[in-house]
PDB file of N, CA and C in Angstrom:
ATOM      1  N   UNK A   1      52.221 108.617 318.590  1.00  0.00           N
ATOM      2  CA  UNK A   1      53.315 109.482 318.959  1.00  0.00           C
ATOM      3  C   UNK A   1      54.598 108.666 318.984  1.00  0.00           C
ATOM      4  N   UNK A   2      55.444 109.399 318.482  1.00  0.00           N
ATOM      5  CA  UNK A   2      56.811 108.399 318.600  1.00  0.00           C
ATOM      6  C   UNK A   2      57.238 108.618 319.565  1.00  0.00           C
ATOM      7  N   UNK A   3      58.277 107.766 320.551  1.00  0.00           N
ATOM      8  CA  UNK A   3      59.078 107.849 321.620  1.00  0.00           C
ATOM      9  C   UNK A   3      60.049 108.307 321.691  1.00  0.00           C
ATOM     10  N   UNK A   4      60.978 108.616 322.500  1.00  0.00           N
ATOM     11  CA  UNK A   4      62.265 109.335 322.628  1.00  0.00           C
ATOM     12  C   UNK A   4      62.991 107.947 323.223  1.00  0.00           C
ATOM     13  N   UNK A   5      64.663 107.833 322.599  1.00  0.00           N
ATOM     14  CA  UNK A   5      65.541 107.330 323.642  1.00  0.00           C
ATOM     15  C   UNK A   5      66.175 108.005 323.537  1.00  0.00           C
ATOM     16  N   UNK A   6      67.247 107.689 324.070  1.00  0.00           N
ATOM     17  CA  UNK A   6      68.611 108.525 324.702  1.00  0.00           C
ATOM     18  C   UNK A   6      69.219 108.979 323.281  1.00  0.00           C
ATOM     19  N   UNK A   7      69.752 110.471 323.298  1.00  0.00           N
ATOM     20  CA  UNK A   7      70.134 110.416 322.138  1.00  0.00           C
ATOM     21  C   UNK A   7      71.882 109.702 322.153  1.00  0.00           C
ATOM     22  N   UNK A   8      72.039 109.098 320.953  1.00  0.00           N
ATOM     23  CA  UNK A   8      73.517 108.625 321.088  1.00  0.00           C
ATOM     24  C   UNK A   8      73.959 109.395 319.586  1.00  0.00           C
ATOM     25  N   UNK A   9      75.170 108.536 319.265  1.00  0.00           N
ATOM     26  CA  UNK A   9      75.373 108.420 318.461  1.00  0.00           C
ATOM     27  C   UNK A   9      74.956 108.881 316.671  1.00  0.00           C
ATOM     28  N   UNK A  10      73.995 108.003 316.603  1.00  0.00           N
ATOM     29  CA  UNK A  10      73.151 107.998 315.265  1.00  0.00           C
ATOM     30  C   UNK A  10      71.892 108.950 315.510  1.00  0.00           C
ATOM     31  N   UNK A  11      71.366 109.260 316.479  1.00  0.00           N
ATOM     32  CA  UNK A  11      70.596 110.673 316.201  1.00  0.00           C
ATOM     33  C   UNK A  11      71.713 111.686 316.137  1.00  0.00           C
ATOM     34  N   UNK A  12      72.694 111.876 316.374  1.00  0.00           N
ATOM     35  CA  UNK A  12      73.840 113.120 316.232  1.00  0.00           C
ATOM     36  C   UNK A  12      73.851 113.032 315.506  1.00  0.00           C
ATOM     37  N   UNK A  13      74.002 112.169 314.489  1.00  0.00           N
ATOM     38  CA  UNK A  13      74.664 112.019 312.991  1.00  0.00           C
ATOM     39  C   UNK A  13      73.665 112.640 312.160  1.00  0.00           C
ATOM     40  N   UNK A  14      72.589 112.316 312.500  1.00  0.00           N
ATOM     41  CA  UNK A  14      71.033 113.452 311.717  1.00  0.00           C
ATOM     42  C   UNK A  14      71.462 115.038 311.300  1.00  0.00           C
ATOM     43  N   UNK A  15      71.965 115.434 312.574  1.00  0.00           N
ATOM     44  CA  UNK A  15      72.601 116.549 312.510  1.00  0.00           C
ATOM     45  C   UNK A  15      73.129 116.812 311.613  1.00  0.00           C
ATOM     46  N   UNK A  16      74.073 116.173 311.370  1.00  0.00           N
ATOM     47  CA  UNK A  16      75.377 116.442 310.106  1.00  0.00           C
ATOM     48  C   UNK A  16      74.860 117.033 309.146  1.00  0.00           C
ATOM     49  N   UNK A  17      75.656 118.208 307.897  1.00  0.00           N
ATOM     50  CA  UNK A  17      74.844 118.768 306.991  1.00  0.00           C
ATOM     51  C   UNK A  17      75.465 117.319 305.672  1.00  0.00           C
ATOM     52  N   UNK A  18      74.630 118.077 305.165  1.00  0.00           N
ATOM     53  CA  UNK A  18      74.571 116.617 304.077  1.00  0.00           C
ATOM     54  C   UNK A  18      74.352 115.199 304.563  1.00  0.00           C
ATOM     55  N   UNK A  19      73.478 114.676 305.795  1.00  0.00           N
ATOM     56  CA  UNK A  19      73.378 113.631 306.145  1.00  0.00           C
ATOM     57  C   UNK A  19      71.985 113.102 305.305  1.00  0.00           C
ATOM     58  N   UNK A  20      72.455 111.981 304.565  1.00  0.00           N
ATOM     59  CA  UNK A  20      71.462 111.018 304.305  1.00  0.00           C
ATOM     60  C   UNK A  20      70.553 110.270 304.976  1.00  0.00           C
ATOM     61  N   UNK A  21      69.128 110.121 305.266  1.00  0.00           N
ATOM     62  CA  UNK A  21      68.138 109.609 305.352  1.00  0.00           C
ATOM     63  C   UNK A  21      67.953 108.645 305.413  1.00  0.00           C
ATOM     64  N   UNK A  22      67.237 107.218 305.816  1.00  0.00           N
ATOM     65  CA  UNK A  22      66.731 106.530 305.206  1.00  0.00           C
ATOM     66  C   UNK A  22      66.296 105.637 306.304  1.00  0.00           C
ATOM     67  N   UNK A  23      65.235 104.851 305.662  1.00  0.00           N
ATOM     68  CA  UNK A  23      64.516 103.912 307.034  1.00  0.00           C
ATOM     69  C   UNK A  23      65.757 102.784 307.171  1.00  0.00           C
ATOM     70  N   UNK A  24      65.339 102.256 308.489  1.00  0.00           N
ATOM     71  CA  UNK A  24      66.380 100.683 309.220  1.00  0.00           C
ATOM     72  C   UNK A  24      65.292  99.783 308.523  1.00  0.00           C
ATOM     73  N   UNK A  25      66.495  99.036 308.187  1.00  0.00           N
ATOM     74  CA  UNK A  25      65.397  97.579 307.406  1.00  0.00           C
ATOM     75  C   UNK A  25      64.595  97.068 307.944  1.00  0.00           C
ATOM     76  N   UNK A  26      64.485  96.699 309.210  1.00  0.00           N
ATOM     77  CA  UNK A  26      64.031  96.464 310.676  1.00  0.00           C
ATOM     78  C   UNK A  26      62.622  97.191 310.112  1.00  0.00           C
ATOM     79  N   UNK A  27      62.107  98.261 309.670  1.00  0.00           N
ATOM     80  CA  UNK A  27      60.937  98.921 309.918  1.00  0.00           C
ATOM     81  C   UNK A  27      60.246  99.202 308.027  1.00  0.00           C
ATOM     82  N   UNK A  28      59.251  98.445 308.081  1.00  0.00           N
ATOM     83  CA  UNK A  28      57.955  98.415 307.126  1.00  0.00           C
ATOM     84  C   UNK A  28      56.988  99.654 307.536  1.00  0.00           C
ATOM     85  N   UNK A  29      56.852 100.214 306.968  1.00  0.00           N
ATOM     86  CA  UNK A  29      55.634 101.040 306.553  1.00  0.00           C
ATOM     87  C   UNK A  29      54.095 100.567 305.779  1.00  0.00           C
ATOM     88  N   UNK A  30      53.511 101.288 305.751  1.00  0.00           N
ATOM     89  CA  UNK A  30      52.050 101.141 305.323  1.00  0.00           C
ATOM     90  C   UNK A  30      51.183 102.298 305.313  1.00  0.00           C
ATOM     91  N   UNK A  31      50.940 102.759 303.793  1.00  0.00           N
ATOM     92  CA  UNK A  31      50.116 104.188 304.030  1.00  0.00           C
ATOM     93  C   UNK A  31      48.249 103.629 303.759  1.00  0.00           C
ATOM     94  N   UNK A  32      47.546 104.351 304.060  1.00  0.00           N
ATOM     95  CA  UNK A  32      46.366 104.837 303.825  1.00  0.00           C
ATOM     96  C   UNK A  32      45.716 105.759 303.822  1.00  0.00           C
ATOM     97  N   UNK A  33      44.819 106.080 302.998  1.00  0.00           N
ATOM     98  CA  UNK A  33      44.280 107.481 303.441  1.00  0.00           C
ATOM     99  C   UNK A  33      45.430 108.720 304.444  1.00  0.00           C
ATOM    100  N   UNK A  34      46.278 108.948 303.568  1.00  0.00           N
ATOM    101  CA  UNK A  34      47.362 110.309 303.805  1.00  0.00           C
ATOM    102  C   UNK A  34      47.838 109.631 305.365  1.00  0.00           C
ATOM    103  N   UNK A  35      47.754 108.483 306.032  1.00  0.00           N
ATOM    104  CA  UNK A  35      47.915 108.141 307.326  1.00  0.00           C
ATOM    105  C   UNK A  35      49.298 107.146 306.982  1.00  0.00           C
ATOM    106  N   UNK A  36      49.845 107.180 307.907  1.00  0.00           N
ATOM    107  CA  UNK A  36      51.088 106.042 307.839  1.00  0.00           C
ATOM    108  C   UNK A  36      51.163 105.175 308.894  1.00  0.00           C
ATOM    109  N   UNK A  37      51.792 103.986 308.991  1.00  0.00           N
ATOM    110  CA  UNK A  37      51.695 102.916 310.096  1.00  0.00           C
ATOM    111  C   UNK A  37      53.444 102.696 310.001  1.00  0.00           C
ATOM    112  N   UNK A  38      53.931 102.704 310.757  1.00  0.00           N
ATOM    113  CA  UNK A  38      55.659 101.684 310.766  1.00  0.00           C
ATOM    114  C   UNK A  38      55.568 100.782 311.692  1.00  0.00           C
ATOM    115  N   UNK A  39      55.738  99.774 311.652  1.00  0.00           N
ATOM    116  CA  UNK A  39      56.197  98.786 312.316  1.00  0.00           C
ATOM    117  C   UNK A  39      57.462  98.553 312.750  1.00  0.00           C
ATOM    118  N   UNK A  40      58.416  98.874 313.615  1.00  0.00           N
ATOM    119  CA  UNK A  40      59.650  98.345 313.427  1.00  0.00           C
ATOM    120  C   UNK A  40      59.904  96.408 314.595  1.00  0.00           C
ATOM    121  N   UNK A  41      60.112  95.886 313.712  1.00  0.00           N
ATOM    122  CA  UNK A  41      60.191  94.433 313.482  1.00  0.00           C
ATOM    123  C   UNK A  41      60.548  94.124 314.518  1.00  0.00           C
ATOM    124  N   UNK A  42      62.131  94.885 314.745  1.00  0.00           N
ATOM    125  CA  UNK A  42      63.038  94.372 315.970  1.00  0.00           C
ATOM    126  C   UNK A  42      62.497  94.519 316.916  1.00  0.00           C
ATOM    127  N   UNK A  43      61.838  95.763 317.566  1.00  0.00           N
ATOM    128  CA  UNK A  43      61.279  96.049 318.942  1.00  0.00           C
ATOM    129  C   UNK A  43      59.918  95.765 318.855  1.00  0.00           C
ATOM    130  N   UNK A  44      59.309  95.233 317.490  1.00  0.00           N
ATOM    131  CA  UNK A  44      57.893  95.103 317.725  1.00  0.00           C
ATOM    132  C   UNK A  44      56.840  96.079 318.461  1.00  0.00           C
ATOM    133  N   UNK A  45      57.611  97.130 318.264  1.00  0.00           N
ATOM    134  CA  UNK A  45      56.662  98.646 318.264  1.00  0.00           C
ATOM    135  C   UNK A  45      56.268  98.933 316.599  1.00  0.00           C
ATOM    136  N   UNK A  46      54.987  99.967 316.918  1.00  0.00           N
ATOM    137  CA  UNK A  46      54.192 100.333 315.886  1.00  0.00           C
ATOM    138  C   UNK A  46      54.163 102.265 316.312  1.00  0.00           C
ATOM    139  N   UNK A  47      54.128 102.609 315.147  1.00  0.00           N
ATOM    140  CA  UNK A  47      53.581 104.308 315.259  1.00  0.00           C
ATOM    141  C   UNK A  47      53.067 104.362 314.522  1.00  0.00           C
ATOM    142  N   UNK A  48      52.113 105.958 314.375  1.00  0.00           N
ATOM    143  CA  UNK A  48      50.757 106.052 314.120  1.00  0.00           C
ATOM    144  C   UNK A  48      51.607 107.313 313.486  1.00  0.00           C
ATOM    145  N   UNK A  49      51.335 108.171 311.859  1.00  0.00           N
ATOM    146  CA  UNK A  49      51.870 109.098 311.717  1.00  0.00           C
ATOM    147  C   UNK A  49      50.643 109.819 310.969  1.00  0.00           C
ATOM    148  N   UNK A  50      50.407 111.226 311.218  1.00  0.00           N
ATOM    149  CA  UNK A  50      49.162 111.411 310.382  1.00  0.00           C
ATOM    150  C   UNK A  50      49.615 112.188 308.849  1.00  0.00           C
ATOM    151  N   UNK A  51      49.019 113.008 308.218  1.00  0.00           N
ATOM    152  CA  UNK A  51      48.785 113.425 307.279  1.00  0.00           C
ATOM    153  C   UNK A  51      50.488 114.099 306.966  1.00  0.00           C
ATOM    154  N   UNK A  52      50.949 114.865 307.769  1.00  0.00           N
ATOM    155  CA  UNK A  52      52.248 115.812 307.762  1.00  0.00           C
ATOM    156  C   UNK A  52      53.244 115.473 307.774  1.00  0.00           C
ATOM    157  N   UNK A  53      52.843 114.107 309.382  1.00  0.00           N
ATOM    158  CA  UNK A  53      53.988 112.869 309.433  1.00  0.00           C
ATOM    159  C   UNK A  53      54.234 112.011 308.180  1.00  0.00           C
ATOM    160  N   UNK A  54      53.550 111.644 307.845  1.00  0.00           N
ATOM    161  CA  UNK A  54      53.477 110.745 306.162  1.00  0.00           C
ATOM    162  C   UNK A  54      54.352 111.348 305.307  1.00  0.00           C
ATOM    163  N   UNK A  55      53.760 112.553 305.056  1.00  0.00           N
ATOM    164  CA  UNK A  55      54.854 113.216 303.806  1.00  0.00           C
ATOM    165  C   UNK A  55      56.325 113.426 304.392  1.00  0.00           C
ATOM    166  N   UNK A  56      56.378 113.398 305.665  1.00  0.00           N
ATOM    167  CA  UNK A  56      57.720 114.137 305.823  1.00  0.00           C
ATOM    168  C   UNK A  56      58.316 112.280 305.926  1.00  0.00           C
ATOM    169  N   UNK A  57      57.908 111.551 306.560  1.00  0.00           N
ATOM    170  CA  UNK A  57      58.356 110.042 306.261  1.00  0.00           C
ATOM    171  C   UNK A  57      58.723 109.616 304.924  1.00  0.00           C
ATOM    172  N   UNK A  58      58.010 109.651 304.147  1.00  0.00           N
ATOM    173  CA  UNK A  58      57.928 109.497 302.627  1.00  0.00           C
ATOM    174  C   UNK A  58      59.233 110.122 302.241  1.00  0.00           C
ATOM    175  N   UNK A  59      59.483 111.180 302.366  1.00  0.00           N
ATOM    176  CA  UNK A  59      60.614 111.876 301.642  1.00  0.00           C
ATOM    177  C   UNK A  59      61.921 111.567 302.381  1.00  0.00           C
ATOM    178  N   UNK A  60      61.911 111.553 303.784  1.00  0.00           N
ATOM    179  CA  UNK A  60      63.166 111.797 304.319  1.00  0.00           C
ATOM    180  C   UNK A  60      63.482 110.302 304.470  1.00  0.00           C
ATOM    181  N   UNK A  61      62.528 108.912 304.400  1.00  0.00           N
ATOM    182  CA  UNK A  61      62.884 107.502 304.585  1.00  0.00           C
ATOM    183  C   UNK A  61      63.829 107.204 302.609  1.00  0.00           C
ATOM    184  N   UNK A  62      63.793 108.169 302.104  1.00  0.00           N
ATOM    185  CA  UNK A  62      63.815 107.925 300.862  1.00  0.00           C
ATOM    186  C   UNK A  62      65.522 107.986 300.543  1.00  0.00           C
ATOM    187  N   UNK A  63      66.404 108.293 301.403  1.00  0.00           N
ATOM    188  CA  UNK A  63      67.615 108.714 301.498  1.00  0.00           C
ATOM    189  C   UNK A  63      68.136 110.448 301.340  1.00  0.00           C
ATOM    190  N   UNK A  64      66.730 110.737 301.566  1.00  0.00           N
ATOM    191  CA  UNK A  64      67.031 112.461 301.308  1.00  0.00           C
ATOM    192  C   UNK A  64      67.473 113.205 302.768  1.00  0.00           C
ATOM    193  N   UNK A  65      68.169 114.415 302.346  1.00  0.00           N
ATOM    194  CA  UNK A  65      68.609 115.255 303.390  1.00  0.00           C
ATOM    195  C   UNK A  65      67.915 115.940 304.129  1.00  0.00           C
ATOM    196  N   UNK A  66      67.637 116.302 305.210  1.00  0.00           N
ATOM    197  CA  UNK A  66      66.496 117.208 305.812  1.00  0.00           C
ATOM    198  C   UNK A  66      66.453 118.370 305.275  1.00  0.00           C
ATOM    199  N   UNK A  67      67.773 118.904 304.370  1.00  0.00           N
ATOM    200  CA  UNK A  67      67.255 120.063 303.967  1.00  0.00           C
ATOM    201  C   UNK A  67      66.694 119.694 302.611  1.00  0.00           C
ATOM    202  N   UNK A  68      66.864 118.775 301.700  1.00  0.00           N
ATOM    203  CA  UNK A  68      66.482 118.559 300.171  1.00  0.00           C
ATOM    204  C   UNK A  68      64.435 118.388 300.711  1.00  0.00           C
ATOM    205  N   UNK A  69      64.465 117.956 301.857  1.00  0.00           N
ATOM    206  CA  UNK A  69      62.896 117.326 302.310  1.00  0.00           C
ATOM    207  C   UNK A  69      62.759 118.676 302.689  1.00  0.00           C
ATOM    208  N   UNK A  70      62.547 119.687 303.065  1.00  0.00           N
ATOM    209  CA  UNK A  70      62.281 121.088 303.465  1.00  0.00           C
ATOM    210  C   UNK A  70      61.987 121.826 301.962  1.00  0.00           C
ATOM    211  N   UNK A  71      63.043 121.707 301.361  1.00  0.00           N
ATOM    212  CA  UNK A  71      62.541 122.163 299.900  1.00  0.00           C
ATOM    213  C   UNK A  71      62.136 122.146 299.314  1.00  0.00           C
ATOM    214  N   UNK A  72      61.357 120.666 299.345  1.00  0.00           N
ATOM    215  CA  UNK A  72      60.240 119.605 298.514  1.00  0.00           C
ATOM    216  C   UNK A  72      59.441 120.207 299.218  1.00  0.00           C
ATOM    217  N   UNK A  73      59.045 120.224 300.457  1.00  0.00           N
ATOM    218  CA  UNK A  73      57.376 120.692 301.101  1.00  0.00           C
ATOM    219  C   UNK A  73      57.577 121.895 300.950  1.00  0.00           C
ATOM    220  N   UNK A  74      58.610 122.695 300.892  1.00  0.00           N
ATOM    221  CA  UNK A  74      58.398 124.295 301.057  1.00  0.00           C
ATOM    222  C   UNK A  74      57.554 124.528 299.475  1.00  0.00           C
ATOM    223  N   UNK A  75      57.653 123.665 298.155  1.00  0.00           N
ATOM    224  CA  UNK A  75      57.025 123.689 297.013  1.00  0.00           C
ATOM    225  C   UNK A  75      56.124 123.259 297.391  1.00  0.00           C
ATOM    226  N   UNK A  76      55.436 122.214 297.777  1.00  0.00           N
ATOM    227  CA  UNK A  76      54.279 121.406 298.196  1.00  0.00           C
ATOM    228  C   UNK A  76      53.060 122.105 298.349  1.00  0.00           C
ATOM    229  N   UNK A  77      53.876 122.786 300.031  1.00  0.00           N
ATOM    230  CA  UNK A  77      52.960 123.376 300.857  1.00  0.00           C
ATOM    231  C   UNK A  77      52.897 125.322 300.854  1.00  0.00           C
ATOM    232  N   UNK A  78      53.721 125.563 300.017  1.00  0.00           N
ATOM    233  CA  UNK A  78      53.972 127.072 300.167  1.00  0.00           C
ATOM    234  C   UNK A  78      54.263 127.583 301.349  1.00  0.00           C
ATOM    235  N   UNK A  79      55.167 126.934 302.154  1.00  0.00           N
ATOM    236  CA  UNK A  79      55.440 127.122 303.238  1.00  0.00           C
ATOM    237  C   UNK A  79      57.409 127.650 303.382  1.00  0.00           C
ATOM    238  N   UNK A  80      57.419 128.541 304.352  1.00  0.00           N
ATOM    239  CA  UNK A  80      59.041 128.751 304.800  1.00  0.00           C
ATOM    240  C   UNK A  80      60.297 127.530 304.574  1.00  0.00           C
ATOM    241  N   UNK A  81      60.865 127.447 303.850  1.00  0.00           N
ATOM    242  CA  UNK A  81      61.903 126.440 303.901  1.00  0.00           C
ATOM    243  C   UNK A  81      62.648 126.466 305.276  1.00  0.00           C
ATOM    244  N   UNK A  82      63.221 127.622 305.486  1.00  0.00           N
ATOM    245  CA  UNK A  82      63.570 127.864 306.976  1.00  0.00           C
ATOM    246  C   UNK A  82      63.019 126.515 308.208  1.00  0.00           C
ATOM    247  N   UNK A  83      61.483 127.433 307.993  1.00  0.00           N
ATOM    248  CA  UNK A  83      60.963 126.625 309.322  1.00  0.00           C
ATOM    249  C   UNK A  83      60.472 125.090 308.848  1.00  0.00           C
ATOM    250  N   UNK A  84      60.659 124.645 307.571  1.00  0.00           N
ATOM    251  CA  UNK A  84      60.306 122.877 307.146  1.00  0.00           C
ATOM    252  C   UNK A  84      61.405 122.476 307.627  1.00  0.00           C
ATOM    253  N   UNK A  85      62.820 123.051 307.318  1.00  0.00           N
ATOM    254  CA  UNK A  85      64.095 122.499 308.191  1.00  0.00           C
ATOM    255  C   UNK A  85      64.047 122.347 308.891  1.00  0.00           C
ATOM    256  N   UNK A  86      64.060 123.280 309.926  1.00  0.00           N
ATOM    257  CA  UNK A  86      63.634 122.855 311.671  1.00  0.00           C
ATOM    258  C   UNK A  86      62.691 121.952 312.015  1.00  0.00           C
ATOM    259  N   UNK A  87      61.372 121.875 311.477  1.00  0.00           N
ATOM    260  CA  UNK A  87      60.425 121.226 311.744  1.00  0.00           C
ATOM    261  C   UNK A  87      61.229 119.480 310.745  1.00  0.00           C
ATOM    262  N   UNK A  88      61.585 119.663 309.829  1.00  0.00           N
ATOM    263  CA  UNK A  88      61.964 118.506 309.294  1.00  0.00           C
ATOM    264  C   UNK A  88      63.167 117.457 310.153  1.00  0.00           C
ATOM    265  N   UNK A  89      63.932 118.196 310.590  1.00  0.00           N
ATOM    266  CA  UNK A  89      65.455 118.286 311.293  1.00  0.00           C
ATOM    267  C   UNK A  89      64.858 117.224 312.659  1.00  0.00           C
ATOM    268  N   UNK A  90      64.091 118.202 313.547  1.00  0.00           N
ATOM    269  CA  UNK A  90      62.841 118.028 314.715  1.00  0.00           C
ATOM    270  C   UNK A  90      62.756 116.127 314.550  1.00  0.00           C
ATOM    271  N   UNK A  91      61.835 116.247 313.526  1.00  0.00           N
ATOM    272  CA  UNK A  91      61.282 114.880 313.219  1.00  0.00           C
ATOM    273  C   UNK A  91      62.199 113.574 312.888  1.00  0.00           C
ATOM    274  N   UNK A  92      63.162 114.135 312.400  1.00  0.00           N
ATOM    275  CA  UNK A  92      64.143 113.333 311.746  1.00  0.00           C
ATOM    276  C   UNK A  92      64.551 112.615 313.029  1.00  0.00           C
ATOM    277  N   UNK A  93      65.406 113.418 313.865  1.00  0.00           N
ATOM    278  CA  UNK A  93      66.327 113.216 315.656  1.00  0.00           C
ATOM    279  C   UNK A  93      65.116 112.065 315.999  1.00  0.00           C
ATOM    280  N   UNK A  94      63.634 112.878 316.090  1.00  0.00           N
ATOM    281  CA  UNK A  94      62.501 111.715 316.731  1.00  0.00           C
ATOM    282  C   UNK A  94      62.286 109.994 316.374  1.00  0.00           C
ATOM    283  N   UNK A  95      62.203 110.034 314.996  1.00  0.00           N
ATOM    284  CA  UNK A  95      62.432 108.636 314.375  1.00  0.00           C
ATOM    285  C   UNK A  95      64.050 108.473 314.886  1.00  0.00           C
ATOM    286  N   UNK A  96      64.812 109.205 314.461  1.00  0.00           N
ATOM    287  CA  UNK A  96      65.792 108.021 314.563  1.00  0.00           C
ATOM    288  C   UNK A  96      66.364 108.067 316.210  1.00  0.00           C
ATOM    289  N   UNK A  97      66.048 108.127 316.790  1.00  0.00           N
ATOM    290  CA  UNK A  97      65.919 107.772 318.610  1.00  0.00           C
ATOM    291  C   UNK A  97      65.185 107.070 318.594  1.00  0.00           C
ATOM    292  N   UNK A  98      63.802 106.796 317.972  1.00  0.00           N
ATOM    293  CA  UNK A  98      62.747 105.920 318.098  1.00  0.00           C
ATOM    294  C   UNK A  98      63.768 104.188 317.229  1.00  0.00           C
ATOM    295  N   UNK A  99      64.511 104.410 316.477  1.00  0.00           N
ATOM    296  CA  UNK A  99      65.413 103.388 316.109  1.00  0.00           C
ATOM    297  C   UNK A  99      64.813 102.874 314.437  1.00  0.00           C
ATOM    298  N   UNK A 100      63.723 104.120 314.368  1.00  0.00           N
ATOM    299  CA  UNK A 100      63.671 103.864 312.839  1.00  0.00           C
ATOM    300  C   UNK A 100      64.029 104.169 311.431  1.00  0.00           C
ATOM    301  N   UNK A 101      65.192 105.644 311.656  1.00  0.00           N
ATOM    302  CA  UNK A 101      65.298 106.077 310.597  1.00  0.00           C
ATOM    303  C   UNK A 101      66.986 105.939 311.010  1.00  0.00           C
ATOM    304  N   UNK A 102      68.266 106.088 309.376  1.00  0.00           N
ATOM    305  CA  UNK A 102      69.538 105.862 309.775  1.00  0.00           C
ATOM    306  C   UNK A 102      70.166 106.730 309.495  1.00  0.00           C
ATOM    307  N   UNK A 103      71.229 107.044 309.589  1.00  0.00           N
ATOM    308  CA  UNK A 103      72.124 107.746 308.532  1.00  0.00           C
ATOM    309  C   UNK A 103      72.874 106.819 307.034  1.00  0.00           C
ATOM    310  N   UNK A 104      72.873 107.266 306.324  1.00  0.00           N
ATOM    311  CA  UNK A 104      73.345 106.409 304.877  1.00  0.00           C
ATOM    312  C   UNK A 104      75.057 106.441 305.389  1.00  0.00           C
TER     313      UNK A 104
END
C-alpha cells in the first residue's frame, strides 16, 4: 500500500489539466508476473503494486497525462474513460505524496 504525506505543492500540480507524469529519479521499478516493486532510493521505502497498479504505473511513470492513461486502459480494459480518470487522477495524487511520481 502506498502512504500518504501531506499534500503540498507537487501533488497539486497532478491536478493541473495537461500535467505530465513521470517517475523521480530517486525511484527504480521492477516488474514480474503483472506485479510491480518501486524502490524509492532516497527514503529507502519499497511498495508493492499489483496487477492494476502496474499498468496504471507503467503508463502514467512514462510522462503521460492522467487523462491520455485513462484512454489507454479505457481501450485495454473496455472500461469508462470517465471513471479510469478518476481512478487514474486518485492514484497519481497517491504516488506522488508518496514522493515517487513528478510533474514534467
Amino acid at each position: 500500500m502506498i502512504g500518504l504525506r501531506k499534500r503540498g505543492a507537487a501533488t497539486a500540480d497532478v491536478l493541473m489539466p495537461g500535467a505530465r507524469l513521470r517517475a523521480r529519479p530517486t525511484v527504480v521499478s521492477a516488474e514480474r508476473d503483472g506485479r510491480t516493486v518501486l524502490l524509492d532510493l532516497k527514503s529507502d521505502r519499497y511498495y508493492g503494486l499489483d496487477e492494476t497498479g502496474s499498468r496504471f504505473w507503467a503508463l502514467l511513470s512514462e510522462g503521460r497525462t492522467t487523462e491520455e492513461t485513462a484512454r489507454l486502459l479505457a481501450d485495454e480494459y473496455d472500461a469508462p474513460v470517465d471513471r479510469l480518470k478518476s481512478d487514474a487522477t486518485a492514484f497519481a495524487l497517491r504516488l506522488a505524496a508518496a514522493g515517487l511520481l513528478e510533474v514534467q
